[in-house]
PDB file of N, CA and C in Angstrom:
ATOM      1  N   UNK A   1       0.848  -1.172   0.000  1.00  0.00           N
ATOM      2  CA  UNK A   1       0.000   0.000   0.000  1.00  0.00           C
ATOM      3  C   UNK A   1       0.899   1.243   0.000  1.00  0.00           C
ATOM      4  N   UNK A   2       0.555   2.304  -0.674  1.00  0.00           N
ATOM      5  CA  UNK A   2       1.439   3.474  -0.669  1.00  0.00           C
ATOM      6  C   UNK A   2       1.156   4.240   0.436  1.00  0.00           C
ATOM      7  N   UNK A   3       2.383   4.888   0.495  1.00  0.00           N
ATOM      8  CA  UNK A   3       2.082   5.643   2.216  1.00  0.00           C
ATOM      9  C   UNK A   3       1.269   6.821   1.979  1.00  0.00           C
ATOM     10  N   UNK A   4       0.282   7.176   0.677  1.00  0.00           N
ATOM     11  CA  UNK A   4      -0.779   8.404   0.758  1.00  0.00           C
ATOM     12  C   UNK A   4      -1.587   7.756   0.981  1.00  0.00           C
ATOM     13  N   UNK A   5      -1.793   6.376   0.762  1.00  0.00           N
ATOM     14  CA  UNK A   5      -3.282   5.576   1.302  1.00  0.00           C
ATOM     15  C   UNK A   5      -3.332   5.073   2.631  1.00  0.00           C
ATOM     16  N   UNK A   6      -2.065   5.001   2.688  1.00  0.00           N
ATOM     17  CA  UNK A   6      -1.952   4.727   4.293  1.00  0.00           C
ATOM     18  C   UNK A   6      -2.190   5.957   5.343  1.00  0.00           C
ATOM     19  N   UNK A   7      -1.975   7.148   4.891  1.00  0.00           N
ATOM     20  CA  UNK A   7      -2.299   8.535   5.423  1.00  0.00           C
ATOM     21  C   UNK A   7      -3.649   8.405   5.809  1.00  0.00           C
ATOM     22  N   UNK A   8      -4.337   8.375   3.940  1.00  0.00           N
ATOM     23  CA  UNK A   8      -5.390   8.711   3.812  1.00  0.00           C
ATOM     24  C   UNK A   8      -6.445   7.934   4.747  1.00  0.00           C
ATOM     25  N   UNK A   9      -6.321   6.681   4.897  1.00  0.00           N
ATOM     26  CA  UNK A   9      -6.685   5.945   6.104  1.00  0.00           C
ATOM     27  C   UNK A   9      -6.935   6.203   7.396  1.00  0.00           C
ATOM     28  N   UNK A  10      -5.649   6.547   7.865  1.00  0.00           N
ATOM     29  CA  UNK A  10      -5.420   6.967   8.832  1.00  0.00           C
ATOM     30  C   UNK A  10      -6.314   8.279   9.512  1.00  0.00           C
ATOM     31  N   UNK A  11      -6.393   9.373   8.624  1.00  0.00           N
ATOM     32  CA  UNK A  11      -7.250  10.357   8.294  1.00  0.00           C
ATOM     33  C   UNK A  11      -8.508  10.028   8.361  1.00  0.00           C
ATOM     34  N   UNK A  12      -9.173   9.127   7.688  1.00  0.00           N
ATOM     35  CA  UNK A  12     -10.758   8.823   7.667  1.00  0.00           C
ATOM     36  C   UNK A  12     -10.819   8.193   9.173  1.00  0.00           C
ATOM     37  N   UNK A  13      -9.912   7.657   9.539  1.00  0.00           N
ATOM     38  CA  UNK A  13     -10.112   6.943  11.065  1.00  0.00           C
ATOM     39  C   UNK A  13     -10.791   8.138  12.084  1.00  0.00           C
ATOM     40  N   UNK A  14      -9.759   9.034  12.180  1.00  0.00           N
ATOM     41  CA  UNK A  14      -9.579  10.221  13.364  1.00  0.00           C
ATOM     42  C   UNK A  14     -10.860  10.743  12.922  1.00  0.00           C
ATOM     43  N   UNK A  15     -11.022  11.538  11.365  1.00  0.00           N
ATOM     44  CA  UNK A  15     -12.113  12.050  11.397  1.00  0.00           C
ATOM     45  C   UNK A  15     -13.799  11.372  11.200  1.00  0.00           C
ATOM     46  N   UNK A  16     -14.061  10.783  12.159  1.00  0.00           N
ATOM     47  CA  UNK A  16     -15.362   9.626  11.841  1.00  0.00           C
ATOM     48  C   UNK A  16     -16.318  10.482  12.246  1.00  0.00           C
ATOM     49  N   UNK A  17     -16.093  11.815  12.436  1.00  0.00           N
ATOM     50  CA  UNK A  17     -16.921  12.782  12.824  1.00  0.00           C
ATOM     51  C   UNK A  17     -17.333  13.501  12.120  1.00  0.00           C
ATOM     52  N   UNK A  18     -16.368  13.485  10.756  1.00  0.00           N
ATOM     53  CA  UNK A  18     -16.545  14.434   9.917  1.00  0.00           C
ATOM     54  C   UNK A  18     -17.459  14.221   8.901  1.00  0.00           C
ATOM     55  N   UNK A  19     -18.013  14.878   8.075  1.00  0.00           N
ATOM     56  CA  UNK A  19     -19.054  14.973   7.136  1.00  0.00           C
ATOM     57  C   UNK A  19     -18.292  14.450   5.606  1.00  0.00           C
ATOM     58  N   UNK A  20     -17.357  14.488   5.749  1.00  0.00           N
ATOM     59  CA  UNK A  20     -17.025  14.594   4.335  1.00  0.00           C
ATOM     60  C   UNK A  20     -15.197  15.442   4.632  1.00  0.00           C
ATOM     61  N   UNK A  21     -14.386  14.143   3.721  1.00  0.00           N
ATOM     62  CA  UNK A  21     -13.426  14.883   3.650  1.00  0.00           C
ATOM     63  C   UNK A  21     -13.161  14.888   2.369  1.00  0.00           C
ATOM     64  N   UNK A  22     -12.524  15.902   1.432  1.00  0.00           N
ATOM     65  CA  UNK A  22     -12.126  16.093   0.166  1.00  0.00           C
ATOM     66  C   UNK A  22     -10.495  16.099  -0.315  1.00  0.00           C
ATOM     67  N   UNK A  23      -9.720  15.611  -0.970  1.00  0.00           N
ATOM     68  CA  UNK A  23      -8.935  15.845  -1.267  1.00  0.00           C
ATOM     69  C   UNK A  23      -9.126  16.711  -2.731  1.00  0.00           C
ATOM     70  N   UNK A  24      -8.140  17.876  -2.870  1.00  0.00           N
ATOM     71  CA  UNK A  24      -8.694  18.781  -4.384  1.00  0.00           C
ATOM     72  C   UNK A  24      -7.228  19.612  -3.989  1.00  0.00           C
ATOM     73  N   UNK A  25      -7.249  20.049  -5.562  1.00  0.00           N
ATOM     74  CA  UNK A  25      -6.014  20.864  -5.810  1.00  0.00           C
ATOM     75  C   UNK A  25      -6.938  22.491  -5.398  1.00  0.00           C
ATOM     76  N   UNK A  26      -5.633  23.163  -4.400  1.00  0.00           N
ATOM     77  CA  UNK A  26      -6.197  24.554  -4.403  1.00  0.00           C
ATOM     78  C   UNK A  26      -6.454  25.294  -5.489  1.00  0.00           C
ATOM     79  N   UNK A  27      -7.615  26.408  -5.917  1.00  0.00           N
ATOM     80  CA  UNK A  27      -7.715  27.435  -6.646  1.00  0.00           C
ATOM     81  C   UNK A  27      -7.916  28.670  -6.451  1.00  0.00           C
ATOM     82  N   UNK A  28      -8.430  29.243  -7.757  1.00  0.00           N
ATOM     83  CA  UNK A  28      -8.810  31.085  -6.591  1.00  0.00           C
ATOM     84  C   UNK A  28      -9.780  30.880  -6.543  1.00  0.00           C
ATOM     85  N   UNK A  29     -10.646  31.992  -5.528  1.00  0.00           N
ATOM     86  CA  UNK A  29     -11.974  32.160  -5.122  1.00  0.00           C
ATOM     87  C   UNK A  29     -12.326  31.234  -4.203  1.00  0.00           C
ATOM     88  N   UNK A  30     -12.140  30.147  -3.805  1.00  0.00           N
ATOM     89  CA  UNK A  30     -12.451  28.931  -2.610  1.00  0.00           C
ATOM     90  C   UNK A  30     -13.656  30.177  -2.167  1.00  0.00           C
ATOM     91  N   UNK A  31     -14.818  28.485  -1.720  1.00  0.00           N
ATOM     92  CA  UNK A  31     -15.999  29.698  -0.228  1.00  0.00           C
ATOM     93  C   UNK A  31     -15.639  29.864   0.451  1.00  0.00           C
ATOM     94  N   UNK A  32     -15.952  30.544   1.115  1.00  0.00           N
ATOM     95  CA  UNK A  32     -15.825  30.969   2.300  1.00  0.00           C
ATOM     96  C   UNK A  32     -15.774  29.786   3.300  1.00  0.00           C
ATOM     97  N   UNK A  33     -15.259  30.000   4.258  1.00  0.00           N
ATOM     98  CA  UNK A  33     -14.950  28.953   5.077  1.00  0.00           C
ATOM     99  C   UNK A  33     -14.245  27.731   4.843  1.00  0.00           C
ATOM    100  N   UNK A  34     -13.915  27.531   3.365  1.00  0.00           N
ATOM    101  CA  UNK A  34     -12.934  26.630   3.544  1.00  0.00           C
ATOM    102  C   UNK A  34     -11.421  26.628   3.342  1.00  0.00           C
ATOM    103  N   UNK A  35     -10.679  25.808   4.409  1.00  0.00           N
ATOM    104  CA  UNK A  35      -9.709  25.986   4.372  1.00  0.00           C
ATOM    105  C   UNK A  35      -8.608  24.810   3.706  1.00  0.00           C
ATOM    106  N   UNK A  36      -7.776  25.221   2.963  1.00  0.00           N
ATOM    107  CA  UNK A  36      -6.719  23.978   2.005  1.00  0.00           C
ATOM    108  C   UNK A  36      -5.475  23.778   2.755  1.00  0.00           C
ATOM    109  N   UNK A  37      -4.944  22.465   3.031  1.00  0.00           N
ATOM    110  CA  UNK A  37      -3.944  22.143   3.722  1.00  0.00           C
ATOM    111  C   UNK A  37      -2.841  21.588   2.744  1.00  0.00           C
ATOM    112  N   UNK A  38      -1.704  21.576   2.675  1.00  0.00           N
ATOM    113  CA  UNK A  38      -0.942  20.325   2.427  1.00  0.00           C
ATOM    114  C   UNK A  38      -0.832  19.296   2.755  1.00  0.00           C
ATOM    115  N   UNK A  39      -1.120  18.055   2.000  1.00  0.00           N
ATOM    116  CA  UNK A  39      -0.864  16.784   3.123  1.00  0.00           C
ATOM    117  C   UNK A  39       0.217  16.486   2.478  1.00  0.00           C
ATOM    118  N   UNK A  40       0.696  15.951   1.290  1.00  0.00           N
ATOM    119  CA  UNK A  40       1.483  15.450   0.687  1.00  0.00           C
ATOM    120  C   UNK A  40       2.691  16.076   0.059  1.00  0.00           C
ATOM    121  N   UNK A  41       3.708  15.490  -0.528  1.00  0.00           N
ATOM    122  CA  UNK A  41       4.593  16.131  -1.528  1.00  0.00           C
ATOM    123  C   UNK A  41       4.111  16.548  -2.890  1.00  0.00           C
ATOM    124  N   UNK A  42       3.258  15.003  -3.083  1.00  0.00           N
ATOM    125  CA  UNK A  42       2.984  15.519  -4.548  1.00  0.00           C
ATOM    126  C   UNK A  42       1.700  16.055  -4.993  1.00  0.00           C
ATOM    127  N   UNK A  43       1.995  17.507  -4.565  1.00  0.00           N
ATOM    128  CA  UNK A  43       0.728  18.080  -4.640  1.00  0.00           C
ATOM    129  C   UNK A  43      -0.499  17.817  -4.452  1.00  0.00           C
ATOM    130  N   UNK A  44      -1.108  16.904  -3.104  1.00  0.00           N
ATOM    131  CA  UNK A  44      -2.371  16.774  -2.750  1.00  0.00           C
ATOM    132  C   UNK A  44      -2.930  17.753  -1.234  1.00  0.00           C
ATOM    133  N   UNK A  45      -4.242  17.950  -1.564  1.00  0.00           N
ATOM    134  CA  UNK A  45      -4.719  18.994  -0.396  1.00  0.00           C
ATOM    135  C   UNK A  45      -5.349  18.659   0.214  1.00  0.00           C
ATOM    136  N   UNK A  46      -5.950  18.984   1.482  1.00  0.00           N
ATOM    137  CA  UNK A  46      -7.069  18.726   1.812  1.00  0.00           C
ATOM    138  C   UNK A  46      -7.811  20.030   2.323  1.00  0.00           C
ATOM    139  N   UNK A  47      -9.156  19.774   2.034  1.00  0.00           N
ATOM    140  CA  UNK A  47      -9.752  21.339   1.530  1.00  0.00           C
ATOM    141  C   UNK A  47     -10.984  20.610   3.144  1.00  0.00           C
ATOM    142  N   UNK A  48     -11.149  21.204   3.655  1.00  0.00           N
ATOM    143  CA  UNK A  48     -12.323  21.390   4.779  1.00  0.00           C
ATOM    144  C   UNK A  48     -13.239  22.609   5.145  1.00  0.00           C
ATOM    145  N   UNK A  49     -14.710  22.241   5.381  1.00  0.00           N
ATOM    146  CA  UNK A  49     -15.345  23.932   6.016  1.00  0.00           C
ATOM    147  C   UNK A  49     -16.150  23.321   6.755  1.00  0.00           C
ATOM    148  N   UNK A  50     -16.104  23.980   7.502  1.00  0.00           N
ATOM    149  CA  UNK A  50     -17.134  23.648   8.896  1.00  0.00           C
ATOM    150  C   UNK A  50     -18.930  24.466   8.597  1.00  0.00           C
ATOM    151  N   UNK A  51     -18.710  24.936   7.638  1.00  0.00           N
ATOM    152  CA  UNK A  51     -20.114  25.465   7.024  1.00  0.00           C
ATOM    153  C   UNK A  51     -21.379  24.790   7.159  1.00  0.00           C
ATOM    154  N   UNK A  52     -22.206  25.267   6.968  1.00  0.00           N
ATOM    155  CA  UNK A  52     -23.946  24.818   7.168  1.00  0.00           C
ATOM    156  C   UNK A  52     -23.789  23.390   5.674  1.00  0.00           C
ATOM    157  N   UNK A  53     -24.957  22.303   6.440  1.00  0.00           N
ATOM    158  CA  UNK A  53     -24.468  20.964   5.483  1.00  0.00           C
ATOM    159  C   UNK A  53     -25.592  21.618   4.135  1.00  0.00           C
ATOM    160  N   UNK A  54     -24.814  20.751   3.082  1.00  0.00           N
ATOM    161  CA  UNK A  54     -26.280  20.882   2.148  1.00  0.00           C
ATOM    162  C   UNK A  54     -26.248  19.814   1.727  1.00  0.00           C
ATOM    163  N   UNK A  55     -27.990  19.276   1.190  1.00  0.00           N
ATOM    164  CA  UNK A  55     -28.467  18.429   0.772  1.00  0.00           C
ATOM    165  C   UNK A  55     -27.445  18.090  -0.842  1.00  0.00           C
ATOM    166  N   UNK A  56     -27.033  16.960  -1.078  1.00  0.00           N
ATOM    167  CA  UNK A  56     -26.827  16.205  -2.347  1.00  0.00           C
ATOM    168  C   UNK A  56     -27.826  16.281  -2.816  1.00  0.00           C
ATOM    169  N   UNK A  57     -28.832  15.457  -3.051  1.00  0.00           N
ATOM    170  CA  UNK A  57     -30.151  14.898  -3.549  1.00  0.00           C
ATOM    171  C   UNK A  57     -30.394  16.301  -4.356  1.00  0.00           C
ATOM    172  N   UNK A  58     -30.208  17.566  -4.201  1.00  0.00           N
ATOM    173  CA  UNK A  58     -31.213  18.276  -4.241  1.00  0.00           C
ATOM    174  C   UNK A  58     -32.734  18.777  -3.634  1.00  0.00           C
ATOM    175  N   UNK A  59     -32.858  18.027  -3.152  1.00  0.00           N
ATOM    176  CA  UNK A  59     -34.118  18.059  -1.821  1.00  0.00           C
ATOM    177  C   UNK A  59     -34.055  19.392  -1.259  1.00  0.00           C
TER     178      UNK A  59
END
């Protein structure tokens, strides 16, 4: 297993609280409230916001 999946693992463990985690390359304009981290060397991020949830479905 490569050690970003082994991270990435590791990561989904701790956060079992979380709603949703994203990995995405930073851009301009991001919403508000979210914030982009480095996890990796080769350019991977992790983008989080603690913002109000919204429906998928569309509902």
């Amino acid at each position: 297993m490569l050690n970003d999946e082994v991270t990435l693992r590791k990561l989904a463990i701790r956060c079992s609280s979380v709603d949703a985690v994203v990995i995405a390359v930073p851009s301009q304009d991001l919403p508000d409230g979210v914030q982009v981290v480095s996890l990796f060397e080769d350019q991977l991020f992790l983008a989080s916001s603690k913002s109000a949830k919204r429906s998928l479905s569309g509902d």
